[in-house]
C-alpha atoms as a PDB file:
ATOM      1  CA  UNK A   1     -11.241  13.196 -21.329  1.00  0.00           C
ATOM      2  CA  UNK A   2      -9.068  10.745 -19.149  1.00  0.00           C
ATOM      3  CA  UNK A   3      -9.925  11.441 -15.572  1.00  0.00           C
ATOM      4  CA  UNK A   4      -7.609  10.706 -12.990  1.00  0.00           C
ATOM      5  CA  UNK A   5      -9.444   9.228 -10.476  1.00  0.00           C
ATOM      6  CA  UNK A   6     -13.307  10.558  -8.794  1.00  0.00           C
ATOM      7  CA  UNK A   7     -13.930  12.489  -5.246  1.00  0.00           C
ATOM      8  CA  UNK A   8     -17.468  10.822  -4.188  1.00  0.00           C
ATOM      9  CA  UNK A   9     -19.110  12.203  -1.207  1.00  0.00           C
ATOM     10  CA  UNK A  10     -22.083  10.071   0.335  1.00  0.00           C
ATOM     11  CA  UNK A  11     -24.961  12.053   1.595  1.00  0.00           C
ATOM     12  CA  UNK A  12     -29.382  12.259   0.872  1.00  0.00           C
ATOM     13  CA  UNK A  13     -30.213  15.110  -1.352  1.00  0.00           C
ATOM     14  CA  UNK A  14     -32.456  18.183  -0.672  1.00  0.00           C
ATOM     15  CA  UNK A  15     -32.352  20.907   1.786  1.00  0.00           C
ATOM     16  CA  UNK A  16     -33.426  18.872   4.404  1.00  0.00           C
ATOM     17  CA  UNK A  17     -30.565  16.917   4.926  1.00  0.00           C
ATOM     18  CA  UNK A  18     -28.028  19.243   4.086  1.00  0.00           C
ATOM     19  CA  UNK A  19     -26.737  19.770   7.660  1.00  0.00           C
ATOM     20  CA  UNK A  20     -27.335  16.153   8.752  1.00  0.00           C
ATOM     21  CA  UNK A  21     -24.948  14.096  10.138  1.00  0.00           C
ATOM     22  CA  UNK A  22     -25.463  11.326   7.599  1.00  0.00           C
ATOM     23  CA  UNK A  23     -24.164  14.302   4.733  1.00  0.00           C
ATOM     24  CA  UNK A  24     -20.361  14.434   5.751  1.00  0.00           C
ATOM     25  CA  UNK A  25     -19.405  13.523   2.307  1.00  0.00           C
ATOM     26  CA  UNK A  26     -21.252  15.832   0.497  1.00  0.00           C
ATOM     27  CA  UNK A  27     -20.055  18.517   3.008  1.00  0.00           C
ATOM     28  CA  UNK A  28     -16.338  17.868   1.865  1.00  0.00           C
ATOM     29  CA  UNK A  29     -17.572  17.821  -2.122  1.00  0.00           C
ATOM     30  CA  UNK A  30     -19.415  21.024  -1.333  1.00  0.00           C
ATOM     31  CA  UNK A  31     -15.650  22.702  -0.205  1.00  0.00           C
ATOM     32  CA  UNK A  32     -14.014  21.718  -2.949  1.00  0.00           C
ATOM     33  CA  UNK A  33     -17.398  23.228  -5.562  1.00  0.00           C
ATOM     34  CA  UNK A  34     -16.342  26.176  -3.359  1.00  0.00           C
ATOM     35  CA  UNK A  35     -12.840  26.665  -4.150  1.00  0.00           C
ATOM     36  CA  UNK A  36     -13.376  25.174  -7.395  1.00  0.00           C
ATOM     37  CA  UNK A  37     -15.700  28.458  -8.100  1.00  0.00           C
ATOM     38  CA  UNK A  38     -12.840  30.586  -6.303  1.00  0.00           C
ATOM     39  CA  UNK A  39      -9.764  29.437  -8.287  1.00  0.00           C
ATOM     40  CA  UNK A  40      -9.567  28.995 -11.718  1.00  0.00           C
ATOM     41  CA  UNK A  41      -6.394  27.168 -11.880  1.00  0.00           C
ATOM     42  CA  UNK A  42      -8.816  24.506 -10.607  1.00  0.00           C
ATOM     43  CA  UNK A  43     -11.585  24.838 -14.164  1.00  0.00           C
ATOM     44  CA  UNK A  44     -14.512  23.771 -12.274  1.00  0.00           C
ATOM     45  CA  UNK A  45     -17.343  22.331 -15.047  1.00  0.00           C
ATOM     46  CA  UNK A  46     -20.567  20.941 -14.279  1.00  0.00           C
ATOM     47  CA  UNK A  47     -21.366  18.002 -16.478  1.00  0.00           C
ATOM     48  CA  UNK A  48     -24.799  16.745 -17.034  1.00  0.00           C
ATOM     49  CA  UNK A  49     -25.334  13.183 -17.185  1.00  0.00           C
ATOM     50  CA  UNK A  50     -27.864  11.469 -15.303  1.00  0.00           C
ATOM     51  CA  UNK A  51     -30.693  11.975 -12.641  1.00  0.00           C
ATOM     52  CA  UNK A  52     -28.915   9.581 -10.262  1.00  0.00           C
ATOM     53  CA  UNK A  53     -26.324  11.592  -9.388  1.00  0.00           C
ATOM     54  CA  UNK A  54     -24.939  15.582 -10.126  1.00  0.00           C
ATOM     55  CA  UNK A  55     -20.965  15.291 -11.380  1.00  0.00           C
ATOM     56  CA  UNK A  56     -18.030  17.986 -11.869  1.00  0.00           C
ATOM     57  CA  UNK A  57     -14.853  18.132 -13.244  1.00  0.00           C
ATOM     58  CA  UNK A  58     -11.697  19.930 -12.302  1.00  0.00           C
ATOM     59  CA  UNK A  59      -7.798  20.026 -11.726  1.00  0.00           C
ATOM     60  CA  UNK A  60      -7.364  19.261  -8.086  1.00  0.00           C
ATOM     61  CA  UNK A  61      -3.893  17.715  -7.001  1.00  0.00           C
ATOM     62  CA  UNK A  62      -2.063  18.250 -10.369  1.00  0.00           C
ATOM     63  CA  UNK A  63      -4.797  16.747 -12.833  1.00  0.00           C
ATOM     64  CA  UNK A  64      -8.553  16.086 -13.611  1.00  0.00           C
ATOM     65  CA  UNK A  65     -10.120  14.232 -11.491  1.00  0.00           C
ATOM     66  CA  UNK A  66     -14.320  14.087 -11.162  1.00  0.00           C
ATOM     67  CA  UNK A  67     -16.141  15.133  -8.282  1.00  0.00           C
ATOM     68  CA  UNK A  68     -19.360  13.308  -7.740  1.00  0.00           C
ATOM     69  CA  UNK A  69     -22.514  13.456  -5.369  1.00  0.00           C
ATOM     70  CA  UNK A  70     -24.714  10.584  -5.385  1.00  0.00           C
ATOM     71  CA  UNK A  71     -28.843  11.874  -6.195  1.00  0.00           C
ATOM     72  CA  UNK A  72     -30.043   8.369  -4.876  1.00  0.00           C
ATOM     73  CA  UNK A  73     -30.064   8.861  -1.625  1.00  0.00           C
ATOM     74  CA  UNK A  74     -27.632   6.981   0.667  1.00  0.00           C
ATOM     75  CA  UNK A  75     -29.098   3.378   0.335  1.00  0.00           C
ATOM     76  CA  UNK A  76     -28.968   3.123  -3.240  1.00  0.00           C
ATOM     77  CA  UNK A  77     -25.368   5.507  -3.446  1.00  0.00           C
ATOM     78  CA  UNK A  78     -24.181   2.188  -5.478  1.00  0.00           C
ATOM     79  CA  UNK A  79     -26.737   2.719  -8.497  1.00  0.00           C
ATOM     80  CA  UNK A  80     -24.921   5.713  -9.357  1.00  0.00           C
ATOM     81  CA  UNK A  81     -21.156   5.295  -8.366  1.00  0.00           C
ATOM     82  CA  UNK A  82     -21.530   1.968 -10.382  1.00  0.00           C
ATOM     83  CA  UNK A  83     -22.862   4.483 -13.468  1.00  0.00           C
ATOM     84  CA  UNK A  84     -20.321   6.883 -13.149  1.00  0.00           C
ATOM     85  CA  UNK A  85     -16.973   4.364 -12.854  1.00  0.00           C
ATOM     86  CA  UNK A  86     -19.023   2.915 -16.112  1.00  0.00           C
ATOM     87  CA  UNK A  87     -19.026   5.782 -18.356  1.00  0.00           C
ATOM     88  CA  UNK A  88     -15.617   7.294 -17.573  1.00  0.00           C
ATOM     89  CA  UNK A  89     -13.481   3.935 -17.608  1.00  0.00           C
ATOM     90  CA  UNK A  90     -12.832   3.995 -13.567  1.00  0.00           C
ATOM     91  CA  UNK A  91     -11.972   1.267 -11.775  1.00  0.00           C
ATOM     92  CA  UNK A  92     -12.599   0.638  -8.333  1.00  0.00           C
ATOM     93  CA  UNK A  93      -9.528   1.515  -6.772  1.00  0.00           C
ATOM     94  CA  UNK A  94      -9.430   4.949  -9.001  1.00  0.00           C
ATOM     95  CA  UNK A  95     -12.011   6.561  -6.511  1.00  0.00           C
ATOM     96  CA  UNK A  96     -12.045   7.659  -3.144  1.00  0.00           C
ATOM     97  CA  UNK A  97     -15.686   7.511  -1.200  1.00  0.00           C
ATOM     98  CA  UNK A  98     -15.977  10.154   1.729  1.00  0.00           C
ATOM     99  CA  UNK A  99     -18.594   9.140   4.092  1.00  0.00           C
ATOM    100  CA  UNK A 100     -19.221   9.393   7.703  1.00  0.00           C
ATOM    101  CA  UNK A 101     -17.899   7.114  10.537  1.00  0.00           C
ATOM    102  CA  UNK A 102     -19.764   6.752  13.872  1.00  0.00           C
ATOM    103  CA  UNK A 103     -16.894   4.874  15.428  1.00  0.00           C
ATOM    104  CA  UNK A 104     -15.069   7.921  15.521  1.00  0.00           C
ATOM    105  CA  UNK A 105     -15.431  11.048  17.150  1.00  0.00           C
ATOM    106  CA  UNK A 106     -16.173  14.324  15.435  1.00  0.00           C
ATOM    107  CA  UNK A 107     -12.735  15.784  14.603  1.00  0.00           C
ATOM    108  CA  UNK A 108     -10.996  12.374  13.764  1.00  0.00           C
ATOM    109  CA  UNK A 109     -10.458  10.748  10.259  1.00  0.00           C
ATOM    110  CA  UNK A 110      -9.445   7.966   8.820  1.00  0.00           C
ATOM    111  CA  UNK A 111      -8.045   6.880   5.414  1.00  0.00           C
ATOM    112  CA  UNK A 112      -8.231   3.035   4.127  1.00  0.00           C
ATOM    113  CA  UNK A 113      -8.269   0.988   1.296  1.00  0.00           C
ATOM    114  CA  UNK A 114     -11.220  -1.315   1.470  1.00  0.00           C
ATOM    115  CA  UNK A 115     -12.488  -3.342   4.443  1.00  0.00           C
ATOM    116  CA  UNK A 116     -15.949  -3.751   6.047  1.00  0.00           C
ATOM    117  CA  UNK A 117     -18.606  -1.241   5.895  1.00  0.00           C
ATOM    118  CA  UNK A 118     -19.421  -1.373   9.278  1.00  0.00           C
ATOM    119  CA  UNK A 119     -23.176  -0.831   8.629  1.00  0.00           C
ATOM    120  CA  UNK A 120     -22.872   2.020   6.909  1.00  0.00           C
ATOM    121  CA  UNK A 121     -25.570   1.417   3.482  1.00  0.00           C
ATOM    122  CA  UNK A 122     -24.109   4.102   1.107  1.00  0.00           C
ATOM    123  CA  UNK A 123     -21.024   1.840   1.430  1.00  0.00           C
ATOM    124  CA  UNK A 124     -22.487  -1.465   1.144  1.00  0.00           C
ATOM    125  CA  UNK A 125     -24.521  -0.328  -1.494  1.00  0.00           C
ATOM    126  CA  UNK A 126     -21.617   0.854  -3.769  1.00  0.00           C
ATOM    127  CA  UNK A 127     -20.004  -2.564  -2.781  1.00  0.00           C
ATOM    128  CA  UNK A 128     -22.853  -4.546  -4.043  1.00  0.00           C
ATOM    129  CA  UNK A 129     -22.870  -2.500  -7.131  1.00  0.00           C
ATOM    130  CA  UNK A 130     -18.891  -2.405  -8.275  1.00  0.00           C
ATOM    131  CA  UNK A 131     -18.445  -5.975  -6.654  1.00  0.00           C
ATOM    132  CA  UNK A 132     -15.862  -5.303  -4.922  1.00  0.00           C
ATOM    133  CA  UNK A 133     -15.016  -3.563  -1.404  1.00  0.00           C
ATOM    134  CA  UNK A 134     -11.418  -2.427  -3.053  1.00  0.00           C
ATOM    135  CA  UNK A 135     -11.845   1.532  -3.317  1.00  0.00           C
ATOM    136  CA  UNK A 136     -10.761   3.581  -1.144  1.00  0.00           C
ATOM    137  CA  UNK A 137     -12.776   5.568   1.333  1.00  0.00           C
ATOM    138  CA  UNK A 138     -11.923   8.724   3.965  1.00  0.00           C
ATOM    139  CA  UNK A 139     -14.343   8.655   7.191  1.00  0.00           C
ATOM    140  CA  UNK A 140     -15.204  11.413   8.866  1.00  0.00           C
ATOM    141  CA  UNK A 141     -16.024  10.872  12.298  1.00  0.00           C
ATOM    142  CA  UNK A 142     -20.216  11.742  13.730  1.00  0.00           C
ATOM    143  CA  UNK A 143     -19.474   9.833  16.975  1.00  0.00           C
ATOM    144  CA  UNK A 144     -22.347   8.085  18.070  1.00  0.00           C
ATOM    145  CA  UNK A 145     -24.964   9.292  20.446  1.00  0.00           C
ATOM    146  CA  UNK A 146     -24.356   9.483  24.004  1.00  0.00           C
ATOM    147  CA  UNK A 147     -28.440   7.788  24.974  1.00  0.00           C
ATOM    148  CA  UNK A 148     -27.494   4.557  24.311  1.00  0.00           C
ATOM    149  CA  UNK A 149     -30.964   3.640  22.963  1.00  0.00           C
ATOM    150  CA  UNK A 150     -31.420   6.815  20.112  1.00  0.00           C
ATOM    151  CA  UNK A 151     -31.728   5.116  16.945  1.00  0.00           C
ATOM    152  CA  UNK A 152     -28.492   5.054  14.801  1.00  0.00           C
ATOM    153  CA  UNK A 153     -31.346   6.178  12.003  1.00  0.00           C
ATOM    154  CA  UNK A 154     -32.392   9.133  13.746  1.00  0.00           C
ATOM    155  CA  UNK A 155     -28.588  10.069  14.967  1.00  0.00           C
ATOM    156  CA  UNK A 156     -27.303  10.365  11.481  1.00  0.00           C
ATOM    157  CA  UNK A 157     -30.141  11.997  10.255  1.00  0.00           C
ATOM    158  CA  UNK A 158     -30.000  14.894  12.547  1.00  0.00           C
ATOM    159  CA  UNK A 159     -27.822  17.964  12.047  1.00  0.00           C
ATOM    160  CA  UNK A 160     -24.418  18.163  13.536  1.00  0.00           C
ATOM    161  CA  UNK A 161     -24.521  19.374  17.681  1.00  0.00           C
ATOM    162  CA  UNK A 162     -23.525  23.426  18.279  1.00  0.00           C
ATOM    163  CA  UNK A 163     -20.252  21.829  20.489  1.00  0.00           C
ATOM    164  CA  UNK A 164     -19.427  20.073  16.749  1.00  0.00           C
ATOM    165  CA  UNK A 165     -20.990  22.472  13.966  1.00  0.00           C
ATOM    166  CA  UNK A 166     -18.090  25.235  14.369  1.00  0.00           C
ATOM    167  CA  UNK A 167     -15.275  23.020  13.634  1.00  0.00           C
ATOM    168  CA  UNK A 168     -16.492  21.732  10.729  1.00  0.00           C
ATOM    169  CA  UNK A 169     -14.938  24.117   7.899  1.00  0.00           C
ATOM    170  CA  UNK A 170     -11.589  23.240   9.430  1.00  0.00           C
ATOM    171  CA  UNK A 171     -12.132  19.553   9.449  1.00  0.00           C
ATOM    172  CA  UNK A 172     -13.449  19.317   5.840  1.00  0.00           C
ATOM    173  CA  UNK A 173     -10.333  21.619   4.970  1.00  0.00           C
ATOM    174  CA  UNK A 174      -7.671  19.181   6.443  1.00  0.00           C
ATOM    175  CA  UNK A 175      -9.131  16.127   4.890  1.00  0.00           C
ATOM    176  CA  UNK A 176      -9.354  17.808   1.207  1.00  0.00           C
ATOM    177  CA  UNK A 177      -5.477  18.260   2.247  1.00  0.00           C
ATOM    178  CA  UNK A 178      -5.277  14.208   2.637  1.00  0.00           C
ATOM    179  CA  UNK A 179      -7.061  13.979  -0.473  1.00  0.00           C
ATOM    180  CA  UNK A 180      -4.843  16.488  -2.410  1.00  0.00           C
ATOM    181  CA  UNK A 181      -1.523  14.427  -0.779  1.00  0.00           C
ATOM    182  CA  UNK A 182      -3.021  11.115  -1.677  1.00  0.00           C
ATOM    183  CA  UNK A 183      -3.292  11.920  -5.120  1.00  0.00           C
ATOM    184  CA  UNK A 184       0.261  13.890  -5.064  1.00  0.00           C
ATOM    185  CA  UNK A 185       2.218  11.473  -2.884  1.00  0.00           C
ATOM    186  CA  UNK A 186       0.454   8.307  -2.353  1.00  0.00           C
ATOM    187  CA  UNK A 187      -1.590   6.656   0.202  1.00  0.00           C
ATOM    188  CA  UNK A 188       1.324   6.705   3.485  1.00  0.00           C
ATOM    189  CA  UNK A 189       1.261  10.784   3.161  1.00  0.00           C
ATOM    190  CA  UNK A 190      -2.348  10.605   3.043  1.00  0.00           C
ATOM    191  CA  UNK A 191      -2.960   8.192   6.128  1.00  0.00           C
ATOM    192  CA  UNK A 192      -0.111   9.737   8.028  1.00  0.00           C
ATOM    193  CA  UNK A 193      -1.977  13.702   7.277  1.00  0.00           C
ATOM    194  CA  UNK A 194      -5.086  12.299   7.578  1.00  0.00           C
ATOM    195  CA  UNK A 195      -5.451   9.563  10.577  1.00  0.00           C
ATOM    196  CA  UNK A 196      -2.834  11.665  12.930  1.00  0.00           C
ATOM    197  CA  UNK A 197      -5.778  14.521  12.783  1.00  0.00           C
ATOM    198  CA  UNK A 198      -7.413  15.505  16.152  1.00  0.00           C
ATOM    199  CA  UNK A 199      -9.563  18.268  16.658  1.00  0.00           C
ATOM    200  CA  UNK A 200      -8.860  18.296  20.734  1.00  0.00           C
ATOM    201  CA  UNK A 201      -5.014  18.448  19.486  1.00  0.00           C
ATOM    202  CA  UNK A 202      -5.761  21.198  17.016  1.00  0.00           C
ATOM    203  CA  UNK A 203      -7.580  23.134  20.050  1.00  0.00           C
ATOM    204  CA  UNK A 204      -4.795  22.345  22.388  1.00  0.00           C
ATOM    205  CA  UNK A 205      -1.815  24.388  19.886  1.00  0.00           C
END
């Protein structure tokens, strides 16, 4: 089958991380399993392929497109994204990475084309891997911790704060929106839907 592009959501497998911080992206693949199971229209399928990562298909946005979760754990996220590009004919630019961002806040996204990786290791590890930091990624916003001197390790690792938690579902629901315009309308919908996003502003209306 000729997939349109691939959804990839960084996180660390196991129940253990699932709530983390560090597990934004898989959050946002987990919605779309979700509505994937609720709509048909969207013929969710499991494929089985490989230990290094669990993969789906489904109609999202007008056509198939993969949706991928990366069994690695976040440091080696390249081994697999490199495996699954490789047996469906993607190129770099055909996938979208969805990660978390510590330079913004909880409640703010971004959506870019390549650029640094800002020490993020899922995302230099998929660099180092394709070859190449031209694919484009959607950052959810963690924040970063208010002490100063908390390790960045332990921050990420940690479950999302009770003032954050709640406002998740709607967060991951507008930035599957950005997705869905992105592959509808192009990146300038997308970035316009998906970077003009503030939680506060949300709250405010």
């Amino acid at each position: 089958m000729d997939y349109k592009g691939a959804i990839i959501g960084l996180g660390n497998p196991g129940p253990k991380y699932e709530t983390t911080r560090h597990n934004a992206g898989f959050m946002l693949v987990d919605h779309l399993l979700a509505l994937g199971g609720e709509r048909q229209s969207m013929r969710l399928e499991k494929l089985d392929e490989s230990g290094d990562y669990e993969l789906w298909r489904c109609k999202f946005a007008g056509a198939y497109r993969l949706l991928a979760k990366p069994m690695t754990y976040m440091n080696l996220s390249g081994k697999a994204v490199s495996k699954v590009c490789g047996r469906h004919g993607l190129a770099a630019r055909d996938i979208v990475v969805v990660h978390d961002e510590l330079d913004l806040p909880v409640g703010r996204m971004k959506f870019k084309l390549g650029g640094g990786n800002n020490g993020h290791n899922g995302l230099a590890s998929i660099q180092e891997s394709l070859g190449t930091p031209e694919f484009y990624r959607l950052r959810l916003g963690i924040g970063r911790p208010d002490d100063q001197y908390k390790p960045i390790t332990d921050w990420v690792l940690e479950p999302f704060g009770p003032e954050s938690a709640p406002a998740l579902p709607e967060i991951i629901a507008h930035a599957v929106k950005g997705l869905d315009l992105f592959f509808r309308r192009g990146m300038g919908f997308a970035q316009q839907h998906v970077n003009a996003f503030s939680l506060q502003k949300e709250e405010a209306e």
